[in-house]
Protein backbone atom coordinates (compact mmCIF):
# COMPACT_ATOMS: atom_id res chain seq x y z
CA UNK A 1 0.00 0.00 0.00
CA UNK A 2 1.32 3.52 -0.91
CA UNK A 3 0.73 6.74 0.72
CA UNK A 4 -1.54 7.72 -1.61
CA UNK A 5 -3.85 4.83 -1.42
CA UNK A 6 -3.71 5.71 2.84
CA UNK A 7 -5.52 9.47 1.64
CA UNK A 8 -7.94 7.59 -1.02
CA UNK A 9 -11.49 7.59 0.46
CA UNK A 10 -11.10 9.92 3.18
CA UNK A 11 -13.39 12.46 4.44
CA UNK A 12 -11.26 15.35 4.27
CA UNK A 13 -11.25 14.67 0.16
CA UNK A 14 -8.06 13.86 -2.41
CA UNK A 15 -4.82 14.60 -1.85
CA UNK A 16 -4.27 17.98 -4.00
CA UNK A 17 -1.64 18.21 -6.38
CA UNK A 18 1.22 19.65 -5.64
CA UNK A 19 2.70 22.69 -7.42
CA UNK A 20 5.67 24.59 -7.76
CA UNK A 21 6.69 28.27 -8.68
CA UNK A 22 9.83 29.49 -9.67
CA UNK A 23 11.39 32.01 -7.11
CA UNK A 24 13.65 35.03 -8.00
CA UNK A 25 16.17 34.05 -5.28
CA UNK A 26 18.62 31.05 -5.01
CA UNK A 27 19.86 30.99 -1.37
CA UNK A 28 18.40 32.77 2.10
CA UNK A 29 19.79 33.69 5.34
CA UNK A 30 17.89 32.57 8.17
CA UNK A 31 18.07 35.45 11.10
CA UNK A 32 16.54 33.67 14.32
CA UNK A 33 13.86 35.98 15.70
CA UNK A 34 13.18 34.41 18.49
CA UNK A 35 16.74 35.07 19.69
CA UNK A 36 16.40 38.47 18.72
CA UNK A 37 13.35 39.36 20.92
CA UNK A 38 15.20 38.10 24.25
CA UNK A 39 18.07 40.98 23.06
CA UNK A 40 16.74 44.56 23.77
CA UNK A 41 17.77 46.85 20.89
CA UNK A 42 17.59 44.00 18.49
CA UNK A 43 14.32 44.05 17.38
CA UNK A 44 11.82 47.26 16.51
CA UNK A 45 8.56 45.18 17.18
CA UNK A 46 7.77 43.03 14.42
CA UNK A 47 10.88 43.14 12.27
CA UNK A 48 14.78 42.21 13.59
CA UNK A 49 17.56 44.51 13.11
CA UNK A 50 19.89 42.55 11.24
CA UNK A 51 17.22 41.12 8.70
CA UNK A 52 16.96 45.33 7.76
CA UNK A 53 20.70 45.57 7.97
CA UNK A 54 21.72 42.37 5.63
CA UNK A 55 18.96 43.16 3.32
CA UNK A 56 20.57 46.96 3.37
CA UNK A 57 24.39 45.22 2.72
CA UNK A 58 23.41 42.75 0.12
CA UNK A 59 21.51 45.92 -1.74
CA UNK A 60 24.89 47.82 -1.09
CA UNK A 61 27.37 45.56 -2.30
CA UNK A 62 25.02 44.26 -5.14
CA UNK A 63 24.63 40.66 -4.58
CA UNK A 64 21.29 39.40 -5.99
CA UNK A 65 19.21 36.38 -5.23
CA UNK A 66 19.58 36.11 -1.71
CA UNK A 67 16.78 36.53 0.45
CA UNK A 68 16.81 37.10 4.12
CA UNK A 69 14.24 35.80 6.37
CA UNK A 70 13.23 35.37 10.03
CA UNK A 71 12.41 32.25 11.50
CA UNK A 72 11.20 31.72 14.81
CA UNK A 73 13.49 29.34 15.77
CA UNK A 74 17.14 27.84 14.59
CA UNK A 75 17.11 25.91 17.95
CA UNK A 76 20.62 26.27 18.80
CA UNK A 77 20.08 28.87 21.51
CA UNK A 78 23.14 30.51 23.17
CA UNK A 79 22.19 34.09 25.67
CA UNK A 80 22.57 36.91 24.58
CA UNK A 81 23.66 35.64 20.88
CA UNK A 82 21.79 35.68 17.57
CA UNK A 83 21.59 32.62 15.29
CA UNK A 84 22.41 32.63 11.37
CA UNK A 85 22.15 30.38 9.12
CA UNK A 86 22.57 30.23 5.34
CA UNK A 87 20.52 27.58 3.12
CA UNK A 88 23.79 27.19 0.83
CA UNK A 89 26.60 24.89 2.39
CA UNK A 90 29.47 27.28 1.72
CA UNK A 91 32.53 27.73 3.69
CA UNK A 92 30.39 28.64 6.50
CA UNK A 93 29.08 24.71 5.70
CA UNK A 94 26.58 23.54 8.14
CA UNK A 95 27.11 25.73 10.63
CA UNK A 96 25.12 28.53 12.70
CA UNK A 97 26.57 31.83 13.62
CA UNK A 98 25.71 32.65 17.22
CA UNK A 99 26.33 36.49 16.59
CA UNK A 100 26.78 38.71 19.49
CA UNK A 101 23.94 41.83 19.78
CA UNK A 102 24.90 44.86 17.87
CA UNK A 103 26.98 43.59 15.05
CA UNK A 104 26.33 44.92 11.48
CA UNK A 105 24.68 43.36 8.93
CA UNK A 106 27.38 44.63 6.78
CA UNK A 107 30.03 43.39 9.03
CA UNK A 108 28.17 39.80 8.95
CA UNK A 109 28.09 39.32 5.24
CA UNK A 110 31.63 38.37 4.36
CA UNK A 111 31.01 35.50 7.04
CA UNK A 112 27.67 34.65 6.25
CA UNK A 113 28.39 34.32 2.30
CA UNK A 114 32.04 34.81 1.65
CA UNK A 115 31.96 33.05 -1.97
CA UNK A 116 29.29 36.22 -3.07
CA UNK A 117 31.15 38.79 -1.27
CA UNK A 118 33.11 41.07 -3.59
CA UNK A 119 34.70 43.55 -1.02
């Protein structure tokens, strides 16, 4: 029996097909905003600082298809740090920055993509 023959028959109806869409950005940075809220300064309410400020840098230094995002959790919570992490294994590879409060975004690029970075 395959999973789709588990949905067949069910109340709840068909299993819908699934779709995709083609996205104008290739890799993300994940800013943890639930890290962010515990840090005062770090966040102006809904959005975190250093999603504005890498969005900002990555404008500045003209490096396209990157998006930055929050998530709510990266669940590698250190106090009084920030988590980043990148969706492409680069030389930052599978790891999580735990940034310290107050650091720029522009200051954080190099490390965060260092194969885009032209400075």
């Amino acid at each position: 029996m395959n999973l789709i023959s588990l949905f067949q028959g069910r109340e709840e109806g068909q299993i819908q097909n699934v779709e995709s869409v083609s996205a104008d950005w290739e890799e993300a940075i994940f800013v943890c905003s639930k890290c962010a809220m515990k840090i005062n300064g770090e966040t102006n309410g809904r959005k975190t600082r250093l999603k504005s400020e890498l969005k900002d840098a990555l404008r500045s230094e003209g490096i396209h298809g990157v998006k930055v995002l929050e998530v709510s959790c990266l669940d590698v919570c250190e106090r009084n740090r920030i988590a980043i992490g990148s969706s492409v294994n680069s030389k930052m590879g599978k790891n999580i920055l735990l940034s310290p409060p107050g650091i720029s975004g522009k200051k954080l690029l190099p490390i965060i993509l260092p194969d885009r970075f032209r400075s």
